[in-house]
C-alpha atoms as a PDB file:
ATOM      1  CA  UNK A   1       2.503  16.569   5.986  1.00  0.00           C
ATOM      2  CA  UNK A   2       2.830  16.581   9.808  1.00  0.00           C
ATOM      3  CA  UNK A   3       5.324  19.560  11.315  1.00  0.00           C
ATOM      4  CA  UNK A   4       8.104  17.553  12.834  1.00  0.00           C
ATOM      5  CA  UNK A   5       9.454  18.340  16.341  1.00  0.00           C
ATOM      6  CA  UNK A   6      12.752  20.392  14.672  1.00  0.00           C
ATOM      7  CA  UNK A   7      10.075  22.530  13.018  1.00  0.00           C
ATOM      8  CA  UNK A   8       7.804  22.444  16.011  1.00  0.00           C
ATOM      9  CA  UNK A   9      11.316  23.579  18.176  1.00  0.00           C
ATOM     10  CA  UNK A  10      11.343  27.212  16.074  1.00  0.00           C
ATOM     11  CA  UNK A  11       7.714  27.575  15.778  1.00  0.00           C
ATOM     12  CA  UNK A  12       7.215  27.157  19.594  1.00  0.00           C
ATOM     13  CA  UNK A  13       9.924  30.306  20.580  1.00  0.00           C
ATOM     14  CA  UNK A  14       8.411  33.344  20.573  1.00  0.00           C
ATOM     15  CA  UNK A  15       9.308  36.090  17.990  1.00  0.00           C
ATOM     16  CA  UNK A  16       8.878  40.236  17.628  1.00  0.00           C
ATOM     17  CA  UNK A  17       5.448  41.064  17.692  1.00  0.00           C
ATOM     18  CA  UNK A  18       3.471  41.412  14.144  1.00  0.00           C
ATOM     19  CA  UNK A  19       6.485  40.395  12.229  1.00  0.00           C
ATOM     20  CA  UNK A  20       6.931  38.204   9.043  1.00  0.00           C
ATOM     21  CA  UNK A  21      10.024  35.913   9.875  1.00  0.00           C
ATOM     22  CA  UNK A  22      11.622  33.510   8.037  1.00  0.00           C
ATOM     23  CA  UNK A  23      13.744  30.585   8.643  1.00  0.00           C
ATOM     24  CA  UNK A  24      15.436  27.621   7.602  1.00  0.00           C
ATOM     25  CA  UNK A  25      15.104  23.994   8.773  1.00  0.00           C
ATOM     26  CA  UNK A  26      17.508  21.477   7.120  1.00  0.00           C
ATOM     27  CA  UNK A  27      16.450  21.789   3.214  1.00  0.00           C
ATOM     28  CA  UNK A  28      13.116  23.270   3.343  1.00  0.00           C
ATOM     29  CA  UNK A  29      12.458  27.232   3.642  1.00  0.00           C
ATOM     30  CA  UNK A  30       9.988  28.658   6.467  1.00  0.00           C
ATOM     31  CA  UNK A  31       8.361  31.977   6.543  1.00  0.00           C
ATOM     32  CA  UNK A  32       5.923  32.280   9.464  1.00  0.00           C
ATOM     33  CA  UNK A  33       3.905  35.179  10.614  1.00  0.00           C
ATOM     34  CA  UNK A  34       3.833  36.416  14.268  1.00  0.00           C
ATOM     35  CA  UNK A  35       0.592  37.129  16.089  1.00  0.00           C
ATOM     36  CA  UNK A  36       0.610  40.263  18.983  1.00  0.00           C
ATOM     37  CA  UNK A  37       2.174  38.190  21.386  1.00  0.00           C
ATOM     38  CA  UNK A  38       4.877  37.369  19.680  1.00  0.00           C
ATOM     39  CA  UNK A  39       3.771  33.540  18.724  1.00  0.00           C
ATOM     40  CA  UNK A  40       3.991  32.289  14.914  1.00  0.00           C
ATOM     41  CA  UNK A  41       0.549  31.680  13.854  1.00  0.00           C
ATOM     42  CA  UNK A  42       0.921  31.059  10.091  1.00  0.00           C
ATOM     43  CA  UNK A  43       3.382  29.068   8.463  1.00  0.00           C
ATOM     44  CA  UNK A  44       4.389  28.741   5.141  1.00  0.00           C
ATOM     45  CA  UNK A  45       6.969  25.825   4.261  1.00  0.00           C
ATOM     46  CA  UNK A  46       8.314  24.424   1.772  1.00  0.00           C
ATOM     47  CA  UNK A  47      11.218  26.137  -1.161  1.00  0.00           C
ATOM     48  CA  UNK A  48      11.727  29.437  -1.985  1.00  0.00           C
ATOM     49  CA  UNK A  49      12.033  30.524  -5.443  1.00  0.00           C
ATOM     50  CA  UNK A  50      14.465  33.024  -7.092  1.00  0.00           C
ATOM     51  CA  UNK A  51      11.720  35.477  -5.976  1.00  0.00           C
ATOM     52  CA  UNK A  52      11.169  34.730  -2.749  1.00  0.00           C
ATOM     53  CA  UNK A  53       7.989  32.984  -2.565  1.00  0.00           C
ATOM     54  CA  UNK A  54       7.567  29.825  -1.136  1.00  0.00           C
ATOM     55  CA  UNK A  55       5.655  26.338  -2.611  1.00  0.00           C
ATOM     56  CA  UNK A  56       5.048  23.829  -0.315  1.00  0.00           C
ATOM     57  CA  UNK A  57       2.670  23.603   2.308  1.00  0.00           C
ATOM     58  CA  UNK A  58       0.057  26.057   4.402  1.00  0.00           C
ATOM     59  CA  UNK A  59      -0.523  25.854   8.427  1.00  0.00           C
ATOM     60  CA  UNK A  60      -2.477  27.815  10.534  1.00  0.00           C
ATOM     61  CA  UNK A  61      -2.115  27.636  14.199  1.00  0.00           C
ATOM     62  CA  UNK A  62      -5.135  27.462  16.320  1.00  0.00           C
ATOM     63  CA  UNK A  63      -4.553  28.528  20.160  1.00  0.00           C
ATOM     64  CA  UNK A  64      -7.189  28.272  22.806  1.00  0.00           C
ATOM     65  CA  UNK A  65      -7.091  30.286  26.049  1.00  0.00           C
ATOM     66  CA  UNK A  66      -9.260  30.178  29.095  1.00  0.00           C
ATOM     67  CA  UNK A  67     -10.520  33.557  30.399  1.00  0.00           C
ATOM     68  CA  UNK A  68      -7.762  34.420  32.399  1.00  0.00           C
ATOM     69  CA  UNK A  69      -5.210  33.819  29.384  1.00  0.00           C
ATOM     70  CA  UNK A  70      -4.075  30.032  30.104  1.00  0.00           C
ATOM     71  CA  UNK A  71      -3.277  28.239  27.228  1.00  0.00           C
ATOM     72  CA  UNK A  72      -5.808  25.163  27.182  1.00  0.00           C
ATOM     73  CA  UNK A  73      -5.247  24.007  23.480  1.00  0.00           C
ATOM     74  CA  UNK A  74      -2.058  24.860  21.037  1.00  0.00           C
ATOM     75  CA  UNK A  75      -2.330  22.443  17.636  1.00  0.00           C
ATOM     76  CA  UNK A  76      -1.346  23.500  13.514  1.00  0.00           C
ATOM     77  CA  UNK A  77      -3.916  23.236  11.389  1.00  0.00           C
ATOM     78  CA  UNK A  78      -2.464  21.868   7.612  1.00  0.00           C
ATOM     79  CA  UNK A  79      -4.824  23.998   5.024  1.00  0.00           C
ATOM     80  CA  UNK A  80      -3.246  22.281   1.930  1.00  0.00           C
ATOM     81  CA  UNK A  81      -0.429  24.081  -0.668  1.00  0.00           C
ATOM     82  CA  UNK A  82      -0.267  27.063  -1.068  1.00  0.00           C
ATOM     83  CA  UNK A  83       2.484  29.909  -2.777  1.00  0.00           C
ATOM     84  CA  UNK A  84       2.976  32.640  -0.591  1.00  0.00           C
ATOM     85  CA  UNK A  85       3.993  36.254  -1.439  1.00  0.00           C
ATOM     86  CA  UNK A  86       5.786  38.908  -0.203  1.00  0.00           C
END
């Protein structure tokens, strides 16, 4: 499943540092985490059950940065399903 540019739209904001945030994106359920910068780095999507875990789909993002910090690669790595917890 490829992340479409609505989902790309909220995953490319930046969020409160170290935080688990989630999110909603027409009928599927996100819960992302936040790296120190602020920048979701893991992604779960897919539908919440009635106790708040999701099943659907696993991403990891993968961010490259030249020695002085500039951003030289950004892509989402798909790692399969998955059910996260809380």
């Amino acid at each position: 499943m490829n992340l479409g540019d609505g989902i790309r739209k909220i995953l490319n904001k930046r969020y409160s540092p170290n935080a688990l945030v989630e999110a909603r994106f027409k009928k599927l359920d996100l819960v992302f985490k936040t790296d120190d910068t602020g920048l979701p780095i893991l992604l779960f999507l897919g539908k919440k059950d009635e106790h708040g875990r999701i099943s659907g789909d696993r991403y990891v993002r993968r961010l490259k940065k030249s020695e002085d910090g500039i951003l030289l690669k950004d892509h989402w790595d798909h790692k399969g399903k998955a059910t996260q917890t809380k």
